[in-house]
PDB file of N, CA and C in Angstrom:
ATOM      1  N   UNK A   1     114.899-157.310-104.141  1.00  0.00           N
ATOM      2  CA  UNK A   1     114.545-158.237-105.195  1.00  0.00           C
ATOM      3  C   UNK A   1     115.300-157.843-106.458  1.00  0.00           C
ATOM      4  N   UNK A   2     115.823-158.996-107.086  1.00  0.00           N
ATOM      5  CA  UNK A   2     116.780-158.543-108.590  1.00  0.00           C
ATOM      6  C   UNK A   2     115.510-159.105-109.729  1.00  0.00           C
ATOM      7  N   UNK A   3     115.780-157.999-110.690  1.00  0.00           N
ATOM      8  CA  UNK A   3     115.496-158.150-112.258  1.00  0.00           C
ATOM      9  C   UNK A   3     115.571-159.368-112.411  1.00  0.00           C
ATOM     10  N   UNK A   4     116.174-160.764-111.823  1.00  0.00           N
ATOM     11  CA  UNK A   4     116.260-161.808-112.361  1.00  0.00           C
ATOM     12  C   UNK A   4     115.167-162.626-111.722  1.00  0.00           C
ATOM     13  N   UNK A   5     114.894-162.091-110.280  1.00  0.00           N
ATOM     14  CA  UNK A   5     113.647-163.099-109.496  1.00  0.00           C
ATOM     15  C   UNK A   5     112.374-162.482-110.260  1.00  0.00           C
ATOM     16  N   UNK A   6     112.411-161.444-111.000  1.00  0.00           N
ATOM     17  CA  UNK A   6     110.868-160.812-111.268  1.00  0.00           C
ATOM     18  C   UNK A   6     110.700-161.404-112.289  1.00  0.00           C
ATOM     19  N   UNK A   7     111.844-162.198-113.360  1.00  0.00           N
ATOM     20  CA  UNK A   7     111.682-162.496-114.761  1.00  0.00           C
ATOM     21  C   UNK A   7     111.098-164.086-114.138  1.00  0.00           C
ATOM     22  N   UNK A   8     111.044-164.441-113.394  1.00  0.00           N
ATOM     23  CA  UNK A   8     110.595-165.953-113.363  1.00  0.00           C
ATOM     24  C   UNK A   8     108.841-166.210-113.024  1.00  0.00           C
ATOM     25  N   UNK A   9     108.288-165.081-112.462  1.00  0.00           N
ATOM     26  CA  UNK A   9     107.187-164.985-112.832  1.00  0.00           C
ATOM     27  C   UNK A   9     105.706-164.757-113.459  1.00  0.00           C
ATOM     28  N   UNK A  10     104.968-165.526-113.763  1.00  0.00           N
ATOM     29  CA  UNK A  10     103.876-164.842-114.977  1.00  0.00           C
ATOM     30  C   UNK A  10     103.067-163.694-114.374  1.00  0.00           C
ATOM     31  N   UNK A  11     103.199-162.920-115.636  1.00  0.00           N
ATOM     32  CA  UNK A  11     102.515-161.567-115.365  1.00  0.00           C
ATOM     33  C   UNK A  11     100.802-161.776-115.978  1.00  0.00           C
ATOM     34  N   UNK A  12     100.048-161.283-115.189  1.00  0.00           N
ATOM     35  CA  UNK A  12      98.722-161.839-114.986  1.00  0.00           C
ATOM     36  C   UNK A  12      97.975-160.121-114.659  1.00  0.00           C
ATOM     37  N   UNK A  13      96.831-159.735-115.876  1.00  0.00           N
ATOM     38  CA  UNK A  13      96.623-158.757-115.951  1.00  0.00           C
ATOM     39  C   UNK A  13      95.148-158.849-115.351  1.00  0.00           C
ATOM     40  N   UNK A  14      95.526-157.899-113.965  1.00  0.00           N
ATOM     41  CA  UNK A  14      93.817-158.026-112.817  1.00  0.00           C
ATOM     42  C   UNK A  14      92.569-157.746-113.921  1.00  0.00           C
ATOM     43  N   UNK A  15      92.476-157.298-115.057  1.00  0.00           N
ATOM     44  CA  UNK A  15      91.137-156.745-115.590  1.00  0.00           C
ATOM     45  C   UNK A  15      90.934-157.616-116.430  1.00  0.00           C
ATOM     46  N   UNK A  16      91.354-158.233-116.675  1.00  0.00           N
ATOM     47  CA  UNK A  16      91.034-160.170-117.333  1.00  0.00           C
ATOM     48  C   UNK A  16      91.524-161.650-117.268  1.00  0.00           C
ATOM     49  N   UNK A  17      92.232-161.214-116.304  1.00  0.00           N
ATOM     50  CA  UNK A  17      92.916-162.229-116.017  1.00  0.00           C
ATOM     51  C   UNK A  17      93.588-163.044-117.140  1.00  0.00           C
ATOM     52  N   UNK A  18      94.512-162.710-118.072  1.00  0.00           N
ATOM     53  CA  UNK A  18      94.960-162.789-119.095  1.00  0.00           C
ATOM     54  C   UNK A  18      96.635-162.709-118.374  1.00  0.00           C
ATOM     55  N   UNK A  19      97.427-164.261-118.974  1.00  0.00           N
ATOM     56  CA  UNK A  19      98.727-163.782-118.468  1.00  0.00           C
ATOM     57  C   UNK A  19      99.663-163.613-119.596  1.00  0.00           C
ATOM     58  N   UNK A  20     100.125-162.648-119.129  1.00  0.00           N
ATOM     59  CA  UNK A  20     100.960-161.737-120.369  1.00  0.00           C
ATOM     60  C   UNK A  20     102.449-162.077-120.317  1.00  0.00           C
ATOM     61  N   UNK A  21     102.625-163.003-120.073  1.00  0.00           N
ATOM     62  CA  UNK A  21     103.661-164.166-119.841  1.00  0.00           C
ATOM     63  C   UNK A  21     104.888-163.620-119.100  1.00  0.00           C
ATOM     64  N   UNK A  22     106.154-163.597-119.191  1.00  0.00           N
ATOM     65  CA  UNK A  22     107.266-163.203-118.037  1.00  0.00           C
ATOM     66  C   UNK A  22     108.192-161.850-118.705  1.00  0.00           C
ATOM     67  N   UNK A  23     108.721-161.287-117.818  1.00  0.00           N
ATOM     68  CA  UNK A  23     108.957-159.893-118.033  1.00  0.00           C
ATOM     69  C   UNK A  23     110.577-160.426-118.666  1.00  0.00           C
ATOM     70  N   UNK A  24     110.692-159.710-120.149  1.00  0.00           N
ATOM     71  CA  UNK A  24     111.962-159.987-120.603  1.00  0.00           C
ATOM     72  C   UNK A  24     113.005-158.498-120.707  1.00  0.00           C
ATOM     73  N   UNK A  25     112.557-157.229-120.460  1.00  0.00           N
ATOM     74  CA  UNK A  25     113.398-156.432-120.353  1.00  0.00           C
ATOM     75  C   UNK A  25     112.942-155.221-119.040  1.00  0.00           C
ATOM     76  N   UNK A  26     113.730-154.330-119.332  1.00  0.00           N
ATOM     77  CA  UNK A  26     113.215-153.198-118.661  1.00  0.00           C
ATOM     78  C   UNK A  26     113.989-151.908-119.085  1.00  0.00           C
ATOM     79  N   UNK A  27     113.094-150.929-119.154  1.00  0.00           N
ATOM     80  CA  UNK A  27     114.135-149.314-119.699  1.00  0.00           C
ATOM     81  C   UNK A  27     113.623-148.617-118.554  1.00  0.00           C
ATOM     82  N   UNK A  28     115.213-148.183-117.763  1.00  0.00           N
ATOM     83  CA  UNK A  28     115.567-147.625-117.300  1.00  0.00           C
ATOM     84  C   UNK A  28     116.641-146.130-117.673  1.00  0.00           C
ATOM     85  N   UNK A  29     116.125-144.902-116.717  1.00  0.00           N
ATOM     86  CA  UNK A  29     116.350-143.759-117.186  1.00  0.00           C
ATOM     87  C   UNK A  29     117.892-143.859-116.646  1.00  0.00           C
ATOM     88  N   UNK A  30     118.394-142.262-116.975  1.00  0.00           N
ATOM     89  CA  UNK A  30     119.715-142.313-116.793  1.00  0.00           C
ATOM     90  C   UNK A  30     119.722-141.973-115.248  1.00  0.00           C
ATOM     91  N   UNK A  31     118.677-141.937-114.576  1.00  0.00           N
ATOM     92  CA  UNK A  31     118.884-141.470-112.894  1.00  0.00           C
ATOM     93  C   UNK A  31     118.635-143.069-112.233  1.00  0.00           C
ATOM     94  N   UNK A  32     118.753-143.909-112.645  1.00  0.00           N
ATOM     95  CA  UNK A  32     118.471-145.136-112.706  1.00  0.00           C
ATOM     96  C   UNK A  32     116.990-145.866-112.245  1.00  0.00           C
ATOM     97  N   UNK A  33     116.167-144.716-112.618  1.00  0.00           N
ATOM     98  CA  UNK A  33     114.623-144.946-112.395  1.00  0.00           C
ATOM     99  C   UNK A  33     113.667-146.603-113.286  1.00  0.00           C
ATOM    100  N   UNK A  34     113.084-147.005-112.766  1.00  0.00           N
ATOM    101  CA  UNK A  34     112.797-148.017-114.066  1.00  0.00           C
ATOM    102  C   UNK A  34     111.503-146.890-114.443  1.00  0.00           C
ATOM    103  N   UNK A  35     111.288-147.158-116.148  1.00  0.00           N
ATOM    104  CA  UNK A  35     110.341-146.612-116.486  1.00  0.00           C
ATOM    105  C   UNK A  35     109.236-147.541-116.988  1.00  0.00           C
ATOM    106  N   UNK A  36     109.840-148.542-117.550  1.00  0.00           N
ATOM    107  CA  UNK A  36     108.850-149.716-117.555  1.00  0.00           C
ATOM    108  C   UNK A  36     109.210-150.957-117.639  1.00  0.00           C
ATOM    109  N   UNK A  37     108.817-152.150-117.931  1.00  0.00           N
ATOM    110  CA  UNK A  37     109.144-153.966-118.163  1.00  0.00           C
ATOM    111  C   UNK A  37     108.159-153.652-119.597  1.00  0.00           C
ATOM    112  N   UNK A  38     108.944-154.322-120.078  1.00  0.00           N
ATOM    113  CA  UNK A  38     108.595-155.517-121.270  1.00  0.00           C
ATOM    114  C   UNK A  38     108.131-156.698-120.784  1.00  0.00           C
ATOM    115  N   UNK A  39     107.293-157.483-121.312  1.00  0.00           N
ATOM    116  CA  UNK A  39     106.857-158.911-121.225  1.00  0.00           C
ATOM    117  C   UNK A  39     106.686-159.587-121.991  1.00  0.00           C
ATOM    118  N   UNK A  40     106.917-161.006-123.087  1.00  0.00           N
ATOM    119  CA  UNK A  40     106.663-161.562-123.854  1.00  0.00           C
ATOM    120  C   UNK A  40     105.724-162.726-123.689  1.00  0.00           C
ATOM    121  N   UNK A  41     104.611-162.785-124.563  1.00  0.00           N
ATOM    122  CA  UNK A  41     103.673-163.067-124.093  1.00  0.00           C
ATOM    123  C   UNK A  41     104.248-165.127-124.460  1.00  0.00           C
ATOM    124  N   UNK A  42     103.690-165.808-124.071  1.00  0.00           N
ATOM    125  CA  UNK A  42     103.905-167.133-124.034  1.00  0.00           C
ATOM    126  C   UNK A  42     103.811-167.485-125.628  1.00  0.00           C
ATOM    127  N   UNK A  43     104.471-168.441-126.133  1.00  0.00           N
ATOM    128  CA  UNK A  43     104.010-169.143-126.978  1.00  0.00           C
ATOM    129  C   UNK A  43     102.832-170.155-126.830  1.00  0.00           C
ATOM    130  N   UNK A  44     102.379-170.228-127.867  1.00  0.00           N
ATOM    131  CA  UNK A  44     100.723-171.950-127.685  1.00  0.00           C
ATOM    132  C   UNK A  44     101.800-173.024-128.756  1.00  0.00           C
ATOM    133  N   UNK A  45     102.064-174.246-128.221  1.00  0.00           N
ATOM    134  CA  UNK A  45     102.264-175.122-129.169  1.00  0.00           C
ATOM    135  C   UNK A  45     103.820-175.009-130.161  1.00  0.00           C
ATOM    136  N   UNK A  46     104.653-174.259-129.304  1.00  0.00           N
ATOM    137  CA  UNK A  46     105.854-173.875-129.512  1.00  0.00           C
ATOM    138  C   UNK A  46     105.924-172.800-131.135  1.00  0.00           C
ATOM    139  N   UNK A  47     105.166-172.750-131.299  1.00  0.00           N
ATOM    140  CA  UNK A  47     104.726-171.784-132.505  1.00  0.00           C
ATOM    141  C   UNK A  47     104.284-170.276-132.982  1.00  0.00           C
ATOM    142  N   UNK A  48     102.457-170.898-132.422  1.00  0.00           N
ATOM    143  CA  UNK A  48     101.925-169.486-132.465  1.00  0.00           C
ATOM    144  C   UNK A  48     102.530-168.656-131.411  1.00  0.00           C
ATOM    145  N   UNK A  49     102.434-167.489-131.198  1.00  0.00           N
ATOM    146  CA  UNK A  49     101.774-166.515-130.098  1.00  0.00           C
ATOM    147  C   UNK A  49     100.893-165.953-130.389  1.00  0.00           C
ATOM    148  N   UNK A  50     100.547-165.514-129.051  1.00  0.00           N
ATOM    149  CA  UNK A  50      99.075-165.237-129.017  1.00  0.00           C
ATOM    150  C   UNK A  50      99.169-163.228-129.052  1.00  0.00           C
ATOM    151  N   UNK A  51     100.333-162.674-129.375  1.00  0.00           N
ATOM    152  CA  UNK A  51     100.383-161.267-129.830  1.00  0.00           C
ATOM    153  C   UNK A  51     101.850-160.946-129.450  1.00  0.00           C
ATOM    154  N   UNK A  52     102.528-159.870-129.202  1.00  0.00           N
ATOM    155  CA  UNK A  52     103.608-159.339-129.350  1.00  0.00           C
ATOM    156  C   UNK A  52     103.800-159.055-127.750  1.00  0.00           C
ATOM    157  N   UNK A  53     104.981-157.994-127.697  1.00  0.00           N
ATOM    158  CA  UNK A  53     105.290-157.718-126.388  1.00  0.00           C
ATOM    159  C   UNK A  53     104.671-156.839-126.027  1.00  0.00           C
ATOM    160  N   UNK A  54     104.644-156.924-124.734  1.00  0.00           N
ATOM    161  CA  UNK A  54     103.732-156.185-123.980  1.00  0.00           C
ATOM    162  C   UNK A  54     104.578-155.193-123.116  1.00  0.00           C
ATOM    163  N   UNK A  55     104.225-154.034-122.745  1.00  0.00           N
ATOM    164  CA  UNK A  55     104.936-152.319-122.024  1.00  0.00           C
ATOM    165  C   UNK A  55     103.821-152.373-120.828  1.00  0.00           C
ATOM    166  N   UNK A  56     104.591-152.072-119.828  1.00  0.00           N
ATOM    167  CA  UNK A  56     103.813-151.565-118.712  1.00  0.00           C
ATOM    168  C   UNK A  56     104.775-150.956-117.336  1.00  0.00           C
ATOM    169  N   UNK A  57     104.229-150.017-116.902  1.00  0.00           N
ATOM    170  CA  UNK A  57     104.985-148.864-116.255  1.00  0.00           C
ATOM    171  C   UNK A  57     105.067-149.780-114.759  1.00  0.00           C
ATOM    172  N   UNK A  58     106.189-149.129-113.841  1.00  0.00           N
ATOM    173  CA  UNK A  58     106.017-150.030-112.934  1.00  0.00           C
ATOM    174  C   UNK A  58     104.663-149.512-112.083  1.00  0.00           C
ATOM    175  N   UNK A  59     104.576-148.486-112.279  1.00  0.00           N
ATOM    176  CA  UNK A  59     103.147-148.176-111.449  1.00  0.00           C
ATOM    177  C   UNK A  59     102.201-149.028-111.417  1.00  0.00           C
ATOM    178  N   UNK A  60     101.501-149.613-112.554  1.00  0.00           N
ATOM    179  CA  UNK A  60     100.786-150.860-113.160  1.00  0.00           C
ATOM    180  C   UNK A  60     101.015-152.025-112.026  1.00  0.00           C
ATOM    181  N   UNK A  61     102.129-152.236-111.213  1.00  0.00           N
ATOM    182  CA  UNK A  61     101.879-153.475-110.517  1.00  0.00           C
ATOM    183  C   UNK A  61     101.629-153.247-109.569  1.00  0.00           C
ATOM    184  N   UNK A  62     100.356-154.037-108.825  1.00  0.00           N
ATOM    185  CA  UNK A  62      99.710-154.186-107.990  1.00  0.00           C
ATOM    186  C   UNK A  62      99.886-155.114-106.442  1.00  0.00           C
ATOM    187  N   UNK A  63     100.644-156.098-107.134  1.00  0.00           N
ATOM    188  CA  UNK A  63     100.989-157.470-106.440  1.00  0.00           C
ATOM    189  C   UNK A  63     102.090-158.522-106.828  1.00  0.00           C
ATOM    190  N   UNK A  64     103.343-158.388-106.086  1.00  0.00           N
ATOM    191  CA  UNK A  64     103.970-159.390-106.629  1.00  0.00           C
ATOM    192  C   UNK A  64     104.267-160.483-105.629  1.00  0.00           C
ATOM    193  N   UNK A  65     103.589-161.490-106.225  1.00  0.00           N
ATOM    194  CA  UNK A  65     103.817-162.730-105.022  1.00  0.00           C
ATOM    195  C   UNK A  65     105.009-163.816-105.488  1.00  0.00           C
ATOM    196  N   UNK A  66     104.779-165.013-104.981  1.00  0.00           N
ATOM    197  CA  UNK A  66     105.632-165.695-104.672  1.00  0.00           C
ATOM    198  C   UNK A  66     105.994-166.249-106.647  1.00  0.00           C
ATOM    199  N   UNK A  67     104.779-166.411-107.413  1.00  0.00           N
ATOM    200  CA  UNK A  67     104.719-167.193-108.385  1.00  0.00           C
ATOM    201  C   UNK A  67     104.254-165.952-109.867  1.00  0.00           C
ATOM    202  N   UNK A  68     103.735-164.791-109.492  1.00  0.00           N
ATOM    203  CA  UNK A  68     103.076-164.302-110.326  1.00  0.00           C
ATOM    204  C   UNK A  68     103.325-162.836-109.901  1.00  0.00           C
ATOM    205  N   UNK A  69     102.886-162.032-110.827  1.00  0.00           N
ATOM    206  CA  UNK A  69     103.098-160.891-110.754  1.00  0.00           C
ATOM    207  C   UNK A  69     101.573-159.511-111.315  1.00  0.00           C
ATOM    208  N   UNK A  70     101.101-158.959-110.219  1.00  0.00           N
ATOM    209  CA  UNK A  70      99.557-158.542-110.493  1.00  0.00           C
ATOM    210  C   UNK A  70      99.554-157.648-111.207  1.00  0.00           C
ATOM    211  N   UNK A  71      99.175-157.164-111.846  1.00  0.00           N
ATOM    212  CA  UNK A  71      99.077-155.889-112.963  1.00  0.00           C
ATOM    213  C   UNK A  71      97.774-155.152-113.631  1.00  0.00           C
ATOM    214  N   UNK A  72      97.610-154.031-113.421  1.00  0.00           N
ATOM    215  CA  UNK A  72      96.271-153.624-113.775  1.00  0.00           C
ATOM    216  C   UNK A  72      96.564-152.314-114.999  1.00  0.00           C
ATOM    217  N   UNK A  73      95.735-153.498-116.182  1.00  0.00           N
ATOM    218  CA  UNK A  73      96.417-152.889-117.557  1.00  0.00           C
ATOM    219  C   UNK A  73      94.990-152.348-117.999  1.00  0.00           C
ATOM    220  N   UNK A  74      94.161-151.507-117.081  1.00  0.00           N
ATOM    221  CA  UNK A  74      92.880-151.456-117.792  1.00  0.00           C
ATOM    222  C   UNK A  74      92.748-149.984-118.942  1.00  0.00           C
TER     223      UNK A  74
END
């Protein structure tokens, strides 16, 4: 799977079901480990957002299916 199929799905956090919208980066070490994704959370109404970007290790994912991506940010 490429960095580009994972960015097309919403990231959806199992402990509230809150989606933390689609993964826009990732930092990776110099052994080419990923250490985590970035995610930017959706805009409401082409305007607000509803908070900033979001960090989460890849350990954090739980489930990645066809449309979404599971994550347990508790």
């Amino acid at each position: 799977m490429l960095l580009s199929d994972l960015q097309t799905k919403d990231i959806i956090n199992l402990k509230d079901g809150n989606n933390l919208g689609r993964i826009i980066d990732a930092k990776i070490d110099a052994t080419g480990k990923i250490l985590y994704f970035v995610s930017e959370q959706r805009k409401l109404m082409r305007k607000v957002t509803r908070g900033g970007d979001v960090s989460f290790d890849f350990e954090k994912i739980k489930k990645i299916g066809e449309d979404v991506i599971l994550v347990d940010l508790s």
